[in-house]
PDB file of N, CA and C in Angstrom:
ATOM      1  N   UNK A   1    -104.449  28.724 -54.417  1.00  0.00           N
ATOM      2  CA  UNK A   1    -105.789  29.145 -54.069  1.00  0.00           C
ATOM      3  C   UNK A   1    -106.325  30.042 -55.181  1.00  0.00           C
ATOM      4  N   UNK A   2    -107.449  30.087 -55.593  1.00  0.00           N
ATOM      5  CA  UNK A   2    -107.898  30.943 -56.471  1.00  0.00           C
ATOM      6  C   UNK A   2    -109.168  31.847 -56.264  1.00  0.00           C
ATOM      7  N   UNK A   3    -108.525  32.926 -56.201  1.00  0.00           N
ATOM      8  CA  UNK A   3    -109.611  33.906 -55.726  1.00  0.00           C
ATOM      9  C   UNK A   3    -110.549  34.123 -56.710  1.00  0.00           C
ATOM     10  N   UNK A   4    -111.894  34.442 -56.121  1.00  0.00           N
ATOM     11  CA  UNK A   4    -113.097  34.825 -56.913  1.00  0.00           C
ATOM     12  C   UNK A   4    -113.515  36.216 -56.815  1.00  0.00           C
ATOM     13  N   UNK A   5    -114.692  37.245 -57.125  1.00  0.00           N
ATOM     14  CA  UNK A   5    -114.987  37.965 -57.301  1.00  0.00           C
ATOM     15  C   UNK A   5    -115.065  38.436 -55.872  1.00  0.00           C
ATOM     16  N   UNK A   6    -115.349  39.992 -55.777  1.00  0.00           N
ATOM     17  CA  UNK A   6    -115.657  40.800 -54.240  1.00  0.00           C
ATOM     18  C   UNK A   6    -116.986  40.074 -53.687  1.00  0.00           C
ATOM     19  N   UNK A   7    -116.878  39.889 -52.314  1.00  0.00           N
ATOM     20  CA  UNK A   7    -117.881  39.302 -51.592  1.00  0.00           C
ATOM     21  C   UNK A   7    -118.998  40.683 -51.049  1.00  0.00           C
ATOM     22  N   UNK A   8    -120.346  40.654 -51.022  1.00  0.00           N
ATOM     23  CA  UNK A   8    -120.681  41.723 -50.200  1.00  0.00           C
ATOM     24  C   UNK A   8    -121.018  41.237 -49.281  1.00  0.00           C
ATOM     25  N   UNK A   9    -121.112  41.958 -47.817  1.00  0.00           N
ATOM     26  CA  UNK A   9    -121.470  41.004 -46.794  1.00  0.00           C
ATOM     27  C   UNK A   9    -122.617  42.195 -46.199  1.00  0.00           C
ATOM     28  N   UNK A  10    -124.301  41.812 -46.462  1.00  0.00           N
ATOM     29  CA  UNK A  10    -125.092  42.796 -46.050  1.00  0.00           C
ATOM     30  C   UNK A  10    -125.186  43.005 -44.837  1.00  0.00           C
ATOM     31  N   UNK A  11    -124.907  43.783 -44.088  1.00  0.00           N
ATOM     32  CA  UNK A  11    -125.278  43.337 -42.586  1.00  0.00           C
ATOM     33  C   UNK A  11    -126.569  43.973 -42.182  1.00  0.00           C
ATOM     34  N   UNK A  12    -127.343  43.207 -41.186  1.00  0.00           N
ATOM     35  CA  UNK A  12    -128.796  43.346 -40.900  1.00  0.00           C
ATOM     36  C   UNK A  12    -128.622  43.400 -38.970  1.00  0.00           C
ATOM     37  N   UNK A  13    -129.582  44.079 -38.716  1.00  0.00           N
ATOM     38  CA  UNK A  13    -129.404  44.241 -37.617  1.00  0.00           C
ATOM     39  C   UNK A  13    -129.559  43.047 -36.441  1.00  0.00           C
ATOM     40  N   UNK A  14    -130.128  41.825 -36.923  1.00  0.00           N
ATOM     41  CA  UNK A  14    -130.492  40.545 -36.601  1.00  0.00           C
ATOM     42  C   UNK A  14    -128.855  40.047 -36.580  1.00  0.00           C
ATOM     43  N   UNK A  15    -128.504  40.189 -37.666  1.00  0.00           N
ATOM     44  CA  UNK A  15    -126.814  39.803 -37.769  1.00  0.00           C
ATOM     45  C   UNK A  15    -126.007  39.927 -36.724  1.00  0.00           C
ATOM     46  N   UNK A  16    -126.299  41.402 -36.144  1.00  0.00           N
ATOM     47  CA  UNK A  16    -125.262  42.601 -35.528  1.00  0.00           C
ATOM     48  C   UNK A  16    -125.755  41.868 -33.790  1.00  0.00           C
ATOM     49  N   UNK A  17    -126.924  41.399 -33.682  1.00  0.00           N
ATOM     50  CA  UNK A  17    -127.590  41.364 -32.455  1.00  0.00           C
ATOM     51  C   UNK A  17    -127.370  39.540 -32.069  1.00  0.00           C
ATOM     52  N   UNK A  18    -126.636  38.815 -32.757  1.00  0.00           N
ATOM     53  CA  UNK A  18    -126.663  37.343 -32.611  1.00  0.00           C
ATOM     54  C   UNK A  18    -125.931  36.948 -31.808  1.00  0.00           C
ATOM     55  N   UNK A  19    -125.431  35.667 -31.140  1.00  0.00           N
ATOM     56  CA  UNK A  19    -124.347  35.621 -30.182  1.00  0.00           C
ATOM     57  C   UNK A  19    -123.072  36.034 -30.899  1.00  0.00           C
ATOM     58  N   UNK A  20    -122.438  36.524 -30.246  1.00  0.00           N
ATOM     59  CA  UNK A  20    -120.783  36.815 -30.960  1.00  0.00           C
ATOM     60  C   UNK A  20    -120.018  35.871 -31.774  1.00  0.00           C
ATOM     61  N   UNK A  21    -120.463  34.967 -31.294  1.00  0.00           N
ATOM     62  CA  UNK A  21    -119.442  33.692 -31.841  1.00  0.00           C
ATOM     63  C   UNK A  21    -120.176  33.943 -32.890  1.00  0.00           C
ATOM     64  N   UNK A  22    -121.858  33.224 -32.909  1.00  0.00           N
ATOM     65  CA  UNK A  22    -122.298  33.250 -34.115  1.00  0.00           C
ATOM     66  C   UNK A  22    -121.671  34.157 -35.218  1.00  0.00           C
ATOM     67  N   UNK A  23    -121.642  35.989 -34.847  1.00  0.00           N
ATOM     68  CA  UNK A  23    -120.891  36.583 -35.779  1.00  0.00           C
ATOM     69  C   UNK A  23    -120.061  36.233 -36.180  1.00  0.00           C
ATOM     70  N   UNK A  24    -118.781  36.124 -35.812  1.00  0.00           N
ATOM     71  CA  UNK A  24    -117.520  35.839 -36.635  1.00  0.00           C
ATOM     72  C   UNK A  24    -117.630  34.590 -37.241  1.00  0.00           C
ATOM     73  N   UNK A  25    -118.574  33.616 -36.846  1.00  0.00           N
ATOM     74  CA  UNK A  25    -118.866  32.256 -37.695  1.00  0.00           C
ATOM     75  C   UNK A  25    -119.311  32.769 -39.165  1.00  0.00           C
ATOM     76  N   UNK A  26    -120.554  33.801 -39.180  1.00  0.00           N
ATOM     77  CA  UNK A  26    -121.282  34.282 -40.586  1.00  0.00           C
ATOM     78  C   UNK A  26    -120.116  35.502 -41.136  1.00  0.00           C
ATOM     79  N   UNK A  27    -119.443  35.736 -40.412  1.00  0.00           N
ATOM     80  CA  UNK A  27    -118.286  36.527 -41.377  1.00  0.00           C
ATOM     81  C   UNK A  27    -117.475  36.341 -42.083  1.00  0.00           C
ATOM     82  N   UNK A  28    -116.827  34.948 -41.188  1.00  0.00           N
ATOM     83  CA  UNK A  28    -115.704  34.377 -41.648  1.00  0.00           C
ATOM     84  C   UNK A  28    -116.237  33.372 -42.675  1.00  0.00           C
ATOM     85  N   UNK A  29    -117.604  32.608 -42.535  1.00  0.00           N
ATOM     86  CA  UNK A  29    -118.003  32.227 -43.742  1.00  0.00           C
ATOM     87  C   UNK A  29    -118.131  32.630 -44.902  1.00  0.00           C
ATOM     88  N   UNK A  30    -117.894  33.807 -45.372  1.00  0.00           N
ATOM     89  CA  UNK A  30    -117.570  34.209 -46.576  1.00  0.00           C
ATOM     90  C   UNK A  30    -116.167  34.502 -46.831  1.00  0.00           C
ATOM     91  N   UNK A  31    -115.142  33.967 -46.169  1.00  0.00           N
ATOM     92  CA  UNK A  31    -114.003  33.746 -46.591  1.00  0.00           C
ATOM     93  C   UNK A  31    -113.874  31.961 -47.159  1.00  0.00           C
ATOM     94  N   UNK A  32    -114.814  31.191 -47.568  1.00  0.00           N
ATOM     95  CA  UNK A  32    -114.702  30.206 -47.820  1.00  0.00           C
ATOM     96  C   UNK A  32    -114.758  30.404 -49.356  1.00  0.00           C
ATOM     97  N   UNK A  33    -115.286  31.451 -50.124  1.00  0.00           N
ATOM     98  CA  UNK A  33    -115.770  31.705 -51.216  1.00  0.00           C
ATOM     99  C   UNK A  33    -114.673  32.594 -52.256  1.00  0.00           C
ATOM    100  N   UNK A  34    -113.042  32.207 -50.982  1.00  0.00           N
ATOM    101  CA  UNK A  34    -112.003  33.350 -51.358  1.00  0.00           C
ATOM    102  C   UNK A  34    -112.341  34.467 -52.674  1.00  0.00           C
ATOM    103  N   UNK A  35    -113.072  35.532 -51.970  1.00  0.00           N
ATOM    104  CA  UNK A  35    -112.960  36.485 -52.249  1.00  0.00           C
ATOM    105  C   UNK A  35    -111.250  37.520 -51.858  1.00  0.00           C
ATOM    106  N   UNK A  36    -111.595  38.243 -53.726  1.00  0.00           N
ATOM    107  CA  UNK A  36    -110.438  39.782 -53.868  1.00  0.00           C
ATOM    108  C   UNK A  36    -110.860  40.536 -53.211  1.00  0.00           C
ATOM    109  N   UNK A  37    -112.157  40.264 -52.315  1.00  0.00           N
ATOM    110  CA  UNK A  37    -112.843  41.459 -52.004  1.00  0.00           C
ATOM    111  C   UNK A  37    -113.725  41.426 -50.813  1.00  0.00           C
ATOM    112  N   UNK A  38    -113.750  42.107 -49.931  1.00  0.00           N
ATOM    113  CA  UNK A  38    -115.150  41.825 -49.235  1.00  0.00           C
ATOM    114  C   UNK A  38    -115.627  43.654 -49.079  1.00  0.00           C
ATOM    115  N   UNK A  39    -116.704  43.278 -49.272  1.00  0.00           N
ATOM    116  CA  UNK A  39    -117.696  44.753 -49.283  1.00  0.00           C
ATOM    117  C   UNK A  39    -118.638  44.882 -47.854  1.00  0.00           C
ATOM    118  N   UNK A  40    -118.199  45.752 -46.852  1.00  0.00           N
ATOM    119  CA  UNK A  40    -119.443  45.260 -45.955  1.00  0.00           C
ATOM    120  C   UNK A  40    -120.525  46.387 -46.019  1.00  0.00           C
ATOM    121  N   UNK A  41    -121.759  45.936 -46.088  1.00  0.00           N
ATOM    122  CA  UNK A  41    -123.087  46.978 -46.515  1.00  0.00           C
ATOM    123  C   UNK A  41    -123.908  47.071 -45.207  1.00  0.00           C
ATOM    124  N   UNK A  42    -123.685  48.306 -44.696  1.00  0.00           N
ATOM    125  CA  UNK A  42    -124.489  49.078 -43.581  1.00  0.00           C
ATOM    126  C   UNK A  42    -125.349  49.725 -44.031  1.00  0.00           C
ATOM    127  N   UNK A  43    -126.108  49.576 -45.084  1.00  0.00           N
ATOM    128  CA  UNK A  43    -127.531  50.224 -45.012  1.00  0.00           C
ATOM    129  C   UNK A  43    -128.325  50.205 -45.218  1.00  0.00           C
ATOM    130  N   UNK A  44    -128.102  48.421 -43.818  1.00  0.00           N
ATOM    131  CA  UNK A  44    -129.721  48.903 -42.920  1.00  0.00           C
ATOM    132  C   UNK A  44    -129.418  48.674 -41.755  1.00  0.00           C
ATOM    133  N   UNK A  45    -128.363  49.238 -41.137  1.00  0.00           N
ATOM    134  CA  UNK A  45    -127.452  49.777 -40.057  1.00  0.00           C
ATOM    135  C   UNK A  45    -127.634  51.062 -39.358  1.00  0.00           C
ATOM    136  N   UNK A  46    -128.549  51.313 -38.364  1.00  0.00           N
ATOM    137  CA  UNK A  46    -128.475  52.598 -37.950  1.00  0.00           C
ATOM    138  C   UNK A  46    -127.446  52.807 -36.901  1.00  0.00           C
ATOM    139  N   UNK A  47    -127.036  51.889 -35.800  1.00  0.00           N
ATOM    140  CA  UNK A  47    -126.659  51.897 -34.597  1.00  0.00           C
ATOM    141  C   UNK A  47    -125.668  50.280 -34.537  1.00  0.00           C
ATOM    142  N   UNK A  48    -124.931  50.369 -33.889  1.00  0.00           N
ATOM    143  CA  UNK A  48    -124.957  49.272 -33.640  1.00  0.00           C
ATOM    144  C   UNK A  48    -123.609  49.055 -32.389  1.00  0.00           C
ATOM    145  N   UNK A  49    -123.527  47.643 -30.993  1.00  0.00           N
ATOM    146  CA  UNK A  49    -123.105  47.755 -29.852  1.00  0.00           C
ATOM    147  C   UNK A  49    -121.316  47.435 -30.316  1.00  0.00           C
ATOM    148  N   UNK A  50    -120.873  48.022 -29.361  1.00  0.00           N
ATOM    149  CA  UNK A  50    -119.485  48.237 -29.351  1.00  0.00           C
ATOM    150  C   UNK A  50    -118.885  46.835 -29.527  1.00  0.00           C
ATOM    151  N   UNK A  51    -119.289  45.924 -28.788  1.00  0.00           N
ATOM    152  CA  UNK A  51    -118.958  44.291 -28.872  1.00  0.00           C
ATOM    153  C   UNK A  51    -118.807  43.996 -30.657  1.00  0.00           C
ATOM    154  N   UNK A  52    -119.968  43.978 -31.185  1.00  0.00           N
ATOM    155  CA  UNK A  52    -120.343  44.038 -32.499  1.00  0.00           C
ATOM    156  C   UNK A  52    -119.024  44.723 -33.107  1.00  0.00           C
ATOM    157  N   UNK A  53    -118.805  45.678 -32.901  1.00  0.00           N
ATOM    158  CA  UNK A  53    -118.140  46.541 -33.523  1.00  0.00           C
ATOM    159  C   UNK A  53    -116.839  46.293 -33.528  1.00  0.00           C
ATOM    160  N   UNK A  54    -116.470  45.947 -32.607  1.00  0.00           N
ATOM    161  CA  UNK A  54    -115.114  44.935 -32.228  1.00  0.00           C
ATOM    162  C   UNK A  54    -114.595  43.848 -33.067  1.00  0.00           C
ATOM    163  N   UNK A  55    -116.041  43.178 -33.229  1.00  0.00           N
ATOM    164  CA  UNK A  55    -116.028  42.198 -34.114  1.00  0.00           C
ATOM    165  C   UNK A  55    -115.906  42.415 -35.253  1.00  0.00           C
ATOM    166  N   UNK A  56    -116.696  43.571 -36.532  1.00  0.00           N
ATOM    167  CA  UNK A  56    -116.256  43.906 -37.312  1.00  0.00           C
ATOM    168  C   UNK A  56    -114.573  44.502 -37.489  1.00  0.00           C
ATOM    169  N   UNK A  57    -114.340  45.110 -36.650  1.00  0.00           N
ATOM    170  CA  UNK A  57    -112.624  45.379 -36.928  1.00  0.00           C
ATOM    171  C   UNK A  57    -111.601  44.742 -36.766  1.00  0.00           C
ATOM    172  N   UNK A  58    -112.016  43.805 -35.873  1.00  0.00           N
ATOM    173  CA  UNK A  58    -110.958  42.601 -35.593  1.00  0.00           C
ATOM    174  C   UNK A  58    -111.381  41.738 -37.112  1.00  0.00           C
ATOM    175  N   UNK A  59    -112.242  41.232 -37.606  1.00  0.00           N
ATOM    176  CA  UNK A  59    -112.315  40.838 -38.722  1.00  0.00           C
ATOM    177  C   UNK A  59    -112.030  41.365 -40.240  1.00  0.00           C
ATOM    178  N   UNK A  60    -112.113  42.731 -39.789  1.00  0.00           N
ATOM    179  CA  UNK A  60    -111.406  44.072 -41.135  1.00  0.00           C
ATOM    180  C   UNK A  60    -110.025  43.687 -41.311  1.00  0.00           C
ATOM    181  N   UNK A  61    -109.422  43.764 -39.626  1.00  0.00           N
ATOM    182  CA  UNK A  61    -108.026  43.887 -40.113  1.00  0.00           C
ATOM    183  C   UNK A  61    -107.108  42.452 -40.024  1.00  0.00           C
ATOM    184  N   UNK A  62    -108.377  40.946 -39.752  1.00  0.00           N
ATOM    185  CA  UNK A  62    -107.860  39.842 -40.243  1.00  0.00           C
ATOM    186  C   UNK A  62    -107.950  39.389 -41.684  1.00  0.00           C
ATOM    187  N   UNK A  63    -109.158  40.096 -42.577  1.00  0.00           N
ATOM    188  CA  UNK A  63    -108.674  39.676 -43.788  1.00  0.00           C
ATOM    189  C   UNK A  63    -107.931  40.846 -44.455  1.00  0.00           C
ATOM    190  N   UNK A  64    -107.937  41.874 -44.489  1.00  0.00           N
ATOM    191  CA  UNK A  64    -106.352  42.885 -44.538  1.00  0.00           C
ATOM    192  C   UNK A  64    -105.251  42.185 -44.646  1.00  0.00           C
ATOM    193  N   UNK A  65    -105.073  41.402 -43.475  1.00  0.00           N
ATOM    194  CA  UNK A  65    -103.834  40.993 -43.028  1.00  0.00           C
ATOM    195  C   UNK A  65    -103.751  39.700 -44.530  1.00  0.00           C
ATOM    196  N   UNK A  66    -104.498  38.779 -44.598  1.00  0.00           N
ATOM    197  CA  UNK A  66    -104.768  37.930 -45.756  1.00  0.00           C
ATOM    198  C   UNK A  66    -104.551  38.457 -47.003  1.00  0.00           C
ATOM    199  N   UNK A  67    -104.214  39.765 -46.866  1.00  0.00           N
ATOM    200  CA  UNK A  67    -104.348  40.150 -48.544  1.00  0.00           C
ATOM    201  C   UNK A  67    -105.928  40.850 -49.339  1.00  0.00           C
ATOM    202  N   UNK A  68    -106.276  40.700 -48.749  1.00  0.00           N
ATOM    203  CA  UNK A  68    -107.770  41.063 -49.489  1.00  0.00           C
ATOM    204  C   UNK A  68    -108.548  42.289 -48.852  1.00  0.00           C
ATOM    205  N   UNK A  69    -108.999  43.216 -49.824  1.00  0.00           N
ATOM    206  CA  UNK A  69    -109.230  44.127 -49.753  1.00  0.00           C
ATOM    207  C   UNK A  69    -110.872  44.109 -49.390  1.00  0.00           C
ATOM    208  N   UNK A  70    -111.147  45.198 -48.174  1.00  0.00           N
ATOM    209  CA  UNK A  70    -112.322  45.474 -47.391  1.00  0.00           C
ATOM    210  C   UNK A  70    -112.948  46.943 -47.630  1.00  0.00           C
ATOM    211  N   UNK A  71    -113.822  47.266 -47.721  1.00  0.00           N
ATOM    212  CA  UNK A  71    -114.580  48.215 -48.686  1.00  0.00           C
ATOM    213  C   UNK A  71    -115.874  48.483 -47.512  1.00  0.00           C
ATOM    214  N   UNK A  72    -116.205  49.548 -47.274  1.00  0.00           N
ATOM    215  CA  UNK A  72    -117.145  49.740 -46.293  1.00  0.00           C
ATOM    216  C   UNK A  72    -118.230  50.879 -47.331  1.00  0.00           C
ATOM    217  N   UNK A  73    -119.900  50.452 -47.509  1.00  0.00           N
ATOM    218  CA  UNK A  73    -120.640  51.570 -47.925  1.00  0.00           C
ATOM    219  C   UNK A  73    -122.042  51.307 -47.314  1.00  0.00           C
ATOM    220  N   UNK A  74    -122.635  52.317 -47.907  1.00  0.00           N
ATOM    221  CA  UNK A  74    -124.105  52.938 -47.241  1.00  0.00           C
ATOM    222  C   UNK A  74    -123.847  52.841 -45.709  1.00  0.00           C
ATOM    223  N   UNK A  75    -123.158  53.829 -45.147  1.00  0.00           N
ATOM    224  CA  UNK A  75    -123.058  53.800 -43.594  1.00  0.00           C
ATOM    225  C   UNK A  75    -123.668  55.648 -43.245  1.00  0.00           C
ATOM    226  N   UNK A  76    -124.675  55.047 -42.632  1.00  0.00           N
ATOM    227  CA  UNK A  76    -125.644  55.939 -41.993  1.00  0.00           C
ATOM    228  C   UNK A  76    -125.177  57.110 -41.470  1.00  0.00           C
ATOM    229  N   UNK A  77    -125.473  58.389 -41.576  1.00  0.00           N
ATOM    230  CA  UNK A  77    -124.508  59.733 -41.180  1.00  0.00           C
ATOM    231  C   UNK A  77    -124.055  59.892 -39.550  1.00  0.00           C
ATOM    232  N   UNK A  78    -125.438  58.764 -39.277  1.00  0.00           N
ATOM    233  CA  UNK A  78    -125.266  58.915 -37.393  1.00  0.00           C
ATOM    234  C   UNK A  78    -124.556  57.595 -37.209  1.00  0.00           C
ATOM    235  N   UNK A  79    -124.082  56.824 -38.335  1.00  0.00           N
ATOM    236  CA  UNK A  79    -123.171  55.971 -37.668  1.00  0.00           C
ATOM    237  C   UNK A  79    -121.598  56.690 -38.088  1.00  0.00           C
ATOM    238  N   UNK A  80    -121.901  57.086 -39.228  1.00  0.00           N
ATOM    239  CA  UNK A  80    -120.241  57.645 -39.765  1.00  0.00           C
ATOM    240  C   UNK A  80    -119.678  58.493 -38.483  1.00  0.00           C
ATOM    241  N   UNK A  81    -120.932  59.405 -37.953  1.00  0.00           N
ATOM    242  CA  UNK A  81    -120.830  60.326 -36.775  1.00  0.00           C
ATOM    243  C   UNK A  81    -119.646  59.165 -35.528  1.00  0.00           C
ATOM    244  N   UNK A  82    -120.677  57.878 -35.207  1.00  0.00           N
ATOM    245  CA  UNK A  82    -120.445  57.262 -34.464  1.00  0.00           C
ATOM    246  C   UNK A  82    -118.560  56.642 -34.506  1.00  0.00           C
ATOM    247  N   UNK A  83    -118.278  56.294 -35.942  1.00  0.00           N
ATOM    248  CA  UNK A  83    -117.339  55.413 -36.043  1.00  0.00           C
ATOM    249  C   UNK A  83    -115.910  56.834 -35.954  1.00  0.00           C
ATOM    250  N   UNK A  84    -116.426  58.013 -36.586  1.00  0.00           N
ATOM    251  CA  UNK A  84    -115.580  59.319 -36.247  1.00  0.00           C
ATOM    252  C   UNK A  84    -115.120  59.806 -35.161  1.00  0.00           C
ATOM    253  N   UNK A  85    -116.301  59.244 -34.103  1.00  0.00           N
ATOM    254  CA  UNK A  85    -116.101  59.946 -33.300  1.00  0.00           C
ATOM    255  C   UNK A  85    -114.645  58.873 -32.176  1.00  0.00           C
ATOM    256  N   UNK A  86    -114.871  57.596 -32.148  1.00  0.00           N
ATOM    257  CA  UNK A  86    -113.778  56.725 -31.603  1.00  0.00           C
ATOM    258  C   UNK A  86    -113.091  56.443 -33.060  1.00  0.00           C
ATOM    259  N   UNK A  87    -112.573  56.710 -33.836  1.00  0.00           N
ATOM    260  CA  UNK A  87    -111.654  56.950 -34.452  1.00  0.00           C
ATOM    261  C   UNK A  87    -111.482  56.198 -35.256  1.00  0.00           C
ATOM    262  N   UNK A  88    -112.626  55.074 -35.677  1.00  0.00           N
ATOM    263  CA  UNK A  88    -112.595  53.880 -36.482  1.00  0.00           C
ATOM    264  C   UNK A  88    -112.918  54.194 -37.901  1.00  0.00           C
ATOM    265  N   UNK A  89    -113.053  55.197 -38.314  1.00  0.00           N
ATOM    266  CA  UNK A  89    -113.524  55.505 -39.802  1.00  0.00           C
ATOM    267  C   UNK A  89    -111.864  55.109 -40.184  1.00  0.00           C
ATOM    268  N   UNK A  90    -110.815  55.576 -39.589  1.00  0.00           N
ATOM    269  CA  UNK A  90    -109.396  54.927 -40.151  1.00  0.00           C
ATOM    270  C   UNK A  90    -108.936  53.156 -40.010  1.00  0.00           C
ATOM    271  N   UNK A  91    -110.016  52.731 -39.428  1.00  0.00           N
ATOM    272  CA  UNK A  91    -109.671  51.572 -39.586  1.00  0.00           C
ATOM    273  C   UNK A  91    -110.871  51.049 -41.208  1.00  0.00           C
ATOM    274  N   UNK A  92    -111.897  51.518 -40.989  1.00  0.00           N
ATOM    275  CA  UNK A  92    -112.785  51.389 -42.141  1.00  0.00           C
ATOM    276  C   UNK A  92    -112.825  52.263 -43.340  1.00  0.00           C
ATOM    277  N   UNK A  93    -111.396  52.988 -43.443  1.00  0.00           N
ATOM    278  CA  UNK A  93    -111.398  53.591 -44.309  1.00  0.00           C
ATOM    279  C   UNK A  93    -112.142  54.595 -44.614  1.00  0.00           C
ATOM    280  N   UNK A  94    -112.368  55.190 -45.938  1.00  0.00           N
ATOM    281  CA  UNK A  94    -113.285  56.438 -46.489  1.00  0.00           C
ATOM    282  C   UNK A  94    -114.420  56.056 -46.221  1.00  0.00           C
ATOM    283  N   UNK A  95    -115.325  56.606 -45.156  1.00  0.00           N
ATOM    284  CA  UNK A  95    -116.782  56.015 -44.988  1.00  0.00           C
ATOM    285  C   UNK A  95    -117.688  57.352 -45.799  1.00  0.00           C
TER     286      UNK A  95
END
């Protein structure tokens, strides 16, 4: 397999708000592009529902598990608040 450059994956709040499935369909679609990297970009992320959120970490720590490194930036002070406060900034790393 030959990996390519870091993926960013912007997320939009339209994204965050779609059926679930749909999500992990547009997530996991950028594992077709084998990325060293995936970058996910929260900012234009103010809030976002726990379901959602689920979904991002269950997908953090399936391509983790793959080898490939996940990178979290521009995350909003009232979300950093948010992800601190249930304890997920250690699953998303240095936010």
């Amino acid at each position: 397999m030959v990996f390519n450059e870091k993926v960013t994956i912007s997320l939009k709040l339209n994204d965050l708000t779609m059926e679930y499935e749909d999500l992990r369909n547009y997530l996991n679609s950028h594992l077709e592009k084998n990325p060293t990297g995936i970058v996910l970009d929260f900012s234009q992320i103010e809030v976002i529902s726990s379901v959602a959120l689920g979904i991002l970490v269950g997908f953090t720590n399936r391509v983790r598990g793959l080898g490939i490194e996940v990178e979290v930036e521009n995350v909003s002070p009232r979300l950093k608040q948010i992800l601190r406060l249930v304890s997920l900034d250690r699953v998303f790393g240095s936010i």
